[in-house]
Each structure stands twice: as C-alpha cells, then as structure tokens.
N, C-alpha and C. Protein backbone atom coordinates (compact mmCIF):
# COMPACT_ATOMS: atom_id res chain seq x y z
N UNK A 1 84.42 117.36 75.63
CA UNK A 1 85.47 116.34 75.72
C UNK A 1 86.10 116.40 77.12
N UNK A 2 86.37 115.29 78.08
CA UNK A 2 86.88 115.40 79.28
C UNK A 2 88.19 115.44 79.03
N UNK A 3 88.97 115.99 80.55
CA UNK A 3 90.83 116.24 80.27
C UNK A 3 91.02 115.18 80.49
N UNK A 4 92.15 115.22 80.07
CA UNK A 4 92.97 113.74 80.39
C UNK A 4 92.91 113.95 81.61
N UNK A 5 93.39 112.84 82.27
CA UNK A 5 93.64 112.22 83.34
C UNK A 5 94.95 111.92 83.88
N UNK A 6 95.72 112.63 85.36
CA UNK A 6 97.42 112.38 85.01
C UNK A 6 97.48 111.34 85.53
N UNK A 7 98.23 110.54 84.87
CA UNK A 7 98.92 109.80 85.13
C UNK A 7 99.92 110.01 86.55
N UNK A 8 100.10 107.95 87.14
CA UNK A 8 100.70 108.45 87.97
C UNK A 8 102.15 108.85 87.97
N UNK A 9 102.73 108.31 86.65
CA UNK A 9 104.01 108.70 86.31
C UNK A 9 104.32 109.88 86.04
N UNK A 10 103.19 110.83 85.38
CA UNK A 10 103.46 111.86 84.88
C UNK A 10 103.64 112.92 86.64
N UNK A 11 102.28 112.41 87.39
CA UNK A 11 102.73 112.91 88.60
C UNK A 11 103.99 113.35 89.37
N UNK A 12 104.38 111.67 88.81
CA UNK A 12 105.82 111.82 89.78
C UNK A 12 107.05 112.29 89.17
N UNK A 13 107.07 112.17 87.88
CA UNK A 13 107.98 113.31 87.11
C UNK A 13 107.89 114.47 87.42
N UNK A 14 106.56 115.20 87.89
CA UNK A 14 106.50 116.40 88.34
C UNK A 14 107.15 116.62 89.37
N UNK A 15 106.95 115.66 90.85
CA UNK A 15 107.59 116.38 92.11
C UNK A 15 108.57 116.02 91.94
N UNK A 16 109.29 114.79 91.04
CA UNK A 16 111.09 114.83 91.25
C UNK A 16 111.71 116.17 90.37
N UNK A 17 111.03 116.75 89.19
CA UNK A 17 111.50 117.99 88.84
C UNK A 17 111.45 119.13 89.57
N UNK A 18 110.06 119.03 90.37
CA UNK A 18 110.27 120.04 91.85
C UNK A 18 111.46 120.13 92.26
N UNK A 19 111.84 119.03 92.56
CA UNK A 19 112.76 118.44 93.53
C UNK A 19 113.98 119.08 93.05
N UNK A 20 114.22 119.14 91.72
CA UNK A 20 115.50 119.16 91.29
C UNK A 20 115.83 121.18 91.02
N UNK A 21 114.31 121.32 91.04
CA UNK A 21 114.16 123.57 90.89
C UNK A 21 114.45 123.86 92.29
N UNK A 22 114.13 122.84 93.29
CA UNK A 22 114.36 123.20 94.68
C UNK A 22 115.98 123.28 95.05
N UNK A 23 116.67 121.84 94.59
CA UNK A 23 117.99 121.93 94.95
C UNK A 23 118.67 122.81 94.34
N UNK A 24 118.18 123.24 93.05
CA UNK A 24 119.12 123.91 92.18
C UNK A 24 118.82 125.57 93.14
N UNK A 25 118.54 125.95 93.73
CA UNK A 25 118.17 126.98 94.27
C UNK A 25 118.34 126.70 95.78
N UNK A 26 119.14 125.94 95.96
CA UNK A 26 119.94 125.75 97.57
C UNK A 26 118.94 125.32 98.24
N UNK A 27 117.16 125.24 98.45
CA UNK A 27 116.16 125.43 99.66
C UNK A 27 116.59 123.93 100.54
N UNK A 28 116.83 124.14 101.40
CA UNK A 28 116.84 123.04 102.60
C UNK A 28 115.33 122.34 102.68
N UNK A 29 115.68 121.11 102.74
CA UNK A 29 114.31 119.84 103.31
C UNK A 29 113.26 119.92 102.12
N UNK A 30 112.92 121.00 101.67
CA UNK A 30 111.94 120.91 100.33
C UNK A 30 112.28 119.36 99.49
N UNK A 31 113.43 119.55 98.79
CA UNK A 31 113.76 118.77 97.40
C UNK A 31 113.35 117.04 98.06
N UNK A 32 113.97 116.85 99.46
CA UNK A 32 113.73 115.54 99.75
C UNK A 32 112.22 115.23 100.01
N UNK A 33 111.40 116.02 100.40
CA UNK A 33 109.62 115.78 100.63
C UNK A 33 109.07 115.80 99.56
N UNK A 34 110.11 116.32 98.29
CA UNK A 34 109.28 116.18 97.03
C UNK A 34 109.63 114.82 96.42
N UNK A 35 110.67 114.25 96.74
CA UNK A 35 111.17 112.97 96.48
C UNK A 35 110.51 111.76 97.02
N UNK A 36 110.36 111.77 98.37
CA UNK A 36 109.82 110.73 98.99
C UNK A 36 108.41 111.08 99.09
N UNK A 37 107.60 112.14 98.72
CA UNK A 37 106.25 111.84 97.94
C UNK A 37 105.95 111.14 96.67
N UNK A 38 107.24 111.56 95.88
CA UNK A 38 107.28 110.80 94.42
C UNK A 38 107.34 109.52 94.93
N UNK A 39 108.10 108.96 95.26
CA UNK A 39 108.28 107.78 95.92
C UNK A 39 106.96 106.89 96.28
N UNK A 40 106.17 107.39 97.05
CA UNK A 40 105.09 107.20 97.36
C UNK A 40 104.08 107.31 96.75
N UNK A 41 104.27 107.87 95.56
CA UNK A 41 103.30 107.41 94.60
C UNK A 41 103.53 106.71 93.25
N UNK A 42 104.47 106.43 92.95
CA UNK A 42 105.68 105.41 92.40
C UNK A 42 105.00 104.03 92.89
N UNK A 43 105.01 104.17 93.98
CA UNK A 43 104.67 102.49 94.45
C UNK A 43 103.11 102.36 94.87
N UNK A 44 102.39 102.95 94.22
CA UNK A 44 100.79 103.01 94.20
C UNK A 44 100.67 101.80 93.46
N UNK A 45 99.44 101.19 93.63
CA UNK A 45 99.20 99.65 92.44
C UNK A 45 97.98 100.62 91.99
N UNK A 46 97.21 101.27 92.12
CA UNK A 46 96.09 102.18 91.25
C UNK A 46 96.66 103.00 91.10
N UNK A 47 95.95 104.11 89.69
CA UNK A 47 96.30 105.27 89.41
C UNK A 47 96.01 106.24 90.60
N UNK A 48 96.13 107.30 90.92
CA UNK A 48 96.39 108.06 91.61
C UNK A 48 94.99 109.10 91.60
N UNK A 49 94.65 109.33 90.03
CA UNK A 49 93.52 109.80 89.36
C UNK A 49 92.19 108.91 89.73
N UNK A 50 92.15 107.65 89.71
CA UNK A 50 91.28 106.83 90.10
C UNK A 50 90.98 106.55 91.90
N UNK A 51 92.04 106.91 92.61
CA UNK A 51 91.78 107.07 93.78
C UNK A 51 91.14 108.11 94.42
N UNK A 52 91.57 108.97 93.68
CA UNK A 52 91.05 110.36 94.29
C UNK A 52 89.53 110.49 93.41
N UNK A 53 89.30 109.97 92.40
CA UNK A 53 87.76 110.08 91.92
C UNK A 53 86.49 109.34 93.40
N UNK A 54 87.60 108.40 93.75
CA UNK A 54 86.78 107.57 94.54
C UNK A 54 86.38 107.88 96.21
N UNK A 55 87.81 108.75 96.64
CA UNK A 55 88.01 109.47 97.68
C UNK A 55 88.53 110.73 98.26
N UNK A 56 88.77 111.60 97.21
CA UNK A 56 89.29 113.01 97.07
C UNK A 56 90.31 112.47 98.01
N UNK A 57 90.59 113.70 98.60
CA UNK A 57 92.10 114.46 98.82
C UNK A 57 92.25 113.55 100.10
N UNK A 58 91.39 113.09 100.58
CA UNK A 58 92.01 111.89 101.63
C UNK A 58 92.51 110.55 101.25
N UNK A 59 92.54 110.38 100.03
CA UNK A 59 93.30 109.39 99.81
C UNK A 59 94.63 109.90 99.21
N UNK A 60 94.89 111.01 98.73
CA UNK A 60 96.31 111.70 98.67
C UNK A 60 96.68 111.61 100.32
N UNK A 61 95.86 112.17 101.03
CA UNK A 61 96.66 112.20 102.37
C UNK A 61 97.67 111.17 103.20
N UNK A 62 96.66 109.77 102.60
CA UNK A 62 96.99 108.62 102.69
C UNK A 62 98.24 108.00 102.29
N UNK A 63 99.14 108.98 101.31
CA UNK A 63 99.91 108.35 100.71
C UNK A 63 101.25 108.47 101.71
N UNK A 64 101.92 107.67 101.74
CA UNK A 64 103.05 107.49 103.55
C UNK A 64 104.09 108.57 102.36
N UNK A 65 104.38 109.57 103.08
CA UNK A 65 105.19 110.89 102.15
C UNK A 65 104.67 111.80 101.98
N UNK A 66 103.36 111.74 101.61
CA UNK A 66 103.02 113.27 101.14
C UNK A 66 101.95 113.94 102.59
N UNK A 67 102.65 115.30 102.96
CA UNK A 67 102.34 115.99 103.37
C UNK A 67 101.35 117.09 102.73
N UNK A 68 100.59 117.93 104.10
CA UNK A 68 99.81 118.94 103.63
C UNK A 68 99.93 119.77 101.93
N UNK A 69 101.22 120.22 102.61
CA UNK A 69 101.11 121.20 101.52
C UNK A 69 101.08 120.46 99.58
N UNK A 70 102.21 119.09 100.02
CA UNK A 70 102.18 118.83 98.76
C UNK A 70 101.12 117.95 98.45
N UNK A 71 100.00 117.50 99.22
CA UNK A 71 98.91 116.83 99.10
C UNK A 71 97.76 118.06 98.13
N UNK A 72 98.04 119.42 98.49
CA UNK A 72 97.32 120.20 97.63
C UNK A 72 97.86 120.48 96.47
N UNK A 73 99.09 120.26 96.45
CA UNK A 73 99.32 120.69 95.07
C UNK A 73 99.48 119.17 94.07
N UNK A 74 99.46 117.73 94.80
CA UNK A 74 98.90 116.55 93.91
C UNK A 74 97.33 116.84 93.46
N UNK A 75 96.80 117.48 94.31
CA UNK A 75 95.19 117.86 94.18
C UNK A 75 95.06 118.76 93.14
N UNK A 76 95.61 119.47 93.15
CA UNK A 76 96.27 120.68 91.66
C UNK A 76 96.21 120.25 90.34
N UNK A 77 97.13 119.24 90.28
CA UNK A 77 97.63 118.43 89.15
C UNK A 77 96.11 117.86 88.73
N UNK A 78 95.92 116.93 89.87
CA UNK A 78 94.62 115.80 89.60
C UNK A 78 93.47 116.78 88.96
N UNK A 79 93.06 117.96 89.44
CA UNK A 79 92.21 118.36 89.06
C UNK A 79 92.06 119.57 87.77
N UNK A 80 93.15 120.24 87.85
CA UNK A 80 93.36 120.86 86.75
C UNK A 80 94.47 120.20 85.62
N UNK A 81 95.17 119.59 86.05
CA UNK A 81 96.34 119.08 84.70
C UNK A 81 96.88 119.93 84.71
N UNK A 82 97.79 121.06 85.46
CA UNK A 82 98.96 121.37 85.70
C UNK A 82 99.03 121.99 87.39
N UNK A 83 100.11 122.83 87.74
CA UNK A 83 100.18 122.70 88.44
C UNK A 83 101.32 124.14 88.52
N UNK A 84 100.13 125.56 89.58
CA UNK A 84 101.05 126.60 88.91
C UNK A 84 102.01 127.21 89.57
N UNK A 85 103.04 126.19 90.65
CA UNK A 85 104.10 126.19 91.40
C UNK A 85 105.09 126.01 90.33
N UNK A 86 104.65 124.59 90.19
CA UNK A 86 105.77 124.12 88.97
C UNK A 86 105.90 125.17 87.79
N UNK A 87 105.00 125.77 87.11
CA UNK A 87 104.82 126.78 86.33
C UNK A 87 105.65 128.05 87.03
N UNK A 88 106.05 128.44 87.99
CA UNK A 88 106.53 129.14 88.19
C UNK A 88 108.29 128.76 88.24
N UNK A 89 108.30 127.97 88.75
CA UNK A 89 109.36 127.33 88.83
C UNK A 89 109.91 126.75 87.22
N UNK A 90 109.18 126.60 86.63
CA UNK A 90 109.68 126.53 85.21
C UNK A 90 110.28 127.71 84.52
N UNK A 91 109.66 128.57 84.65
CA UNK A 91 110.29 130.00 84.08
C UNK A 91 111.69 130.61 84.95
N UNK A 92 111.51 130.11 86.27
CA UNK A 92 113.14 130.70 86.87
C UNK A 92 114.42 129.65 85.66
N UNK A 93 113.63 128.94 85.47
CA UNK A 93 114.85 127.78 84.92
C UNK A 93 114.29 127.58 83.46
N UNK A 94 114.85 128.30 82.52
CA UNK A 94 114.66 127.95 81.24
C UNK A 94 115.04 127.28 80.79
N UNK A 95 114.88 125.97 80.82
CA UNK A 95 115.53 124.84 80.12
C UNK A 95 115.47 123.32 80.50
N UNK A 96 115.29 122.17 80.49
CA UNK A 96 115.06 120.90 80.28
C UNK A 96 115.92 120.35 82.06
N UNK A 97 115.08 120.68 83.15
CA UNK A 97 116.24 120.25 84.19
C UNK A 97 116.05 118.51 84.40
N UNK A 98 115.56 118.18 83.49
CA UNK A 98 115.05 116.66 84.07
C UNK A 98 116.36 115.84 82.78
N UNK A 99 116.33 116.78 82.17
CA UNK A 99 117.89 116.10 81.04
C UNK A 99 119.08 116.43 81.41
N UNK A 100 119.52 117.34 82.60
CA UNK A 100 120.39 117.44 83.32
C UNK A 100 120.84 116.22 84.04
C-alpha cells in the first residue's frame, strides 16, 4: 500500500507550528523563515507532493521563501510523512501549540 501523500496544507501547518516552538523558545529570525515558507507554499496552485514527484527538491527550491535548510526538511515531510525536527520539537512542548 503506498503512504499518503502530504498535503500542501498539512505542510504548512507544519512550518507555522515550527514557527510557533521557535518563538516560544525566544530563537531570533528562525520563526519568520518558517512563516514566509508557509506562505509560499500556501499560495502554490499544485500540490507540493505532485511537484516534487515531477522535479524533486528543485522545485522546493523554487518556492520564493524557502531556503536551504528548510527546503530539506519540506523534502523530509514529502518523502517520509513526518518530519524529525518537528518531532523533536514536539516533545520540548507537550501540548497542542497550534490551539494556543
């Protein structure tokens, strides 16, 4: 049976919750590059999953926002279905920060 496939919403729920483990932990410039990557893939007209089947990680590169580092970890997501930054970052914060 193949994995699902993320979505691009589900994507971008991911880096704005980045976003929000970053601020909650003071880090400077992080939380906003995780934002205005979300951003940038927010306003995709294809899935995100379907682009990258067609052109790997250079069409993440492509996206006006996302940088190196977080271009590998959209590559993360796309290819495994999670993503084990965020996984780490989930356990400093036990609890629902996106219902905050």
């Amino acid at each position: 049976m193949p994995k699902k496939q993320m979505t691009n919403r589900q994507i971008v729920d991911t880096l704005r919750e980045i976003a929000l483990y970053l601020r909650a932990q003071d880090v400077a410039f992080k939380p906003q590059a995780y934002e205005v990557a979300a951003e940038g893939i927010a306003s995709l007209e294809t899935e995100l999953s379907a682009l990258y089947h067609e052109c790997g990680k250079k069409c993440i590169d492509d996206i006006p926002g996302v940088g190196t580092s977080i271009a590998e970890k959209i590559e993360e997501l796309l290819t495994t279905g999670k993503l084990d930054y965020f996984e780490q970052l989930q356990k400093k914060f036990p609890f629902d920060m996106m219902a905050l």
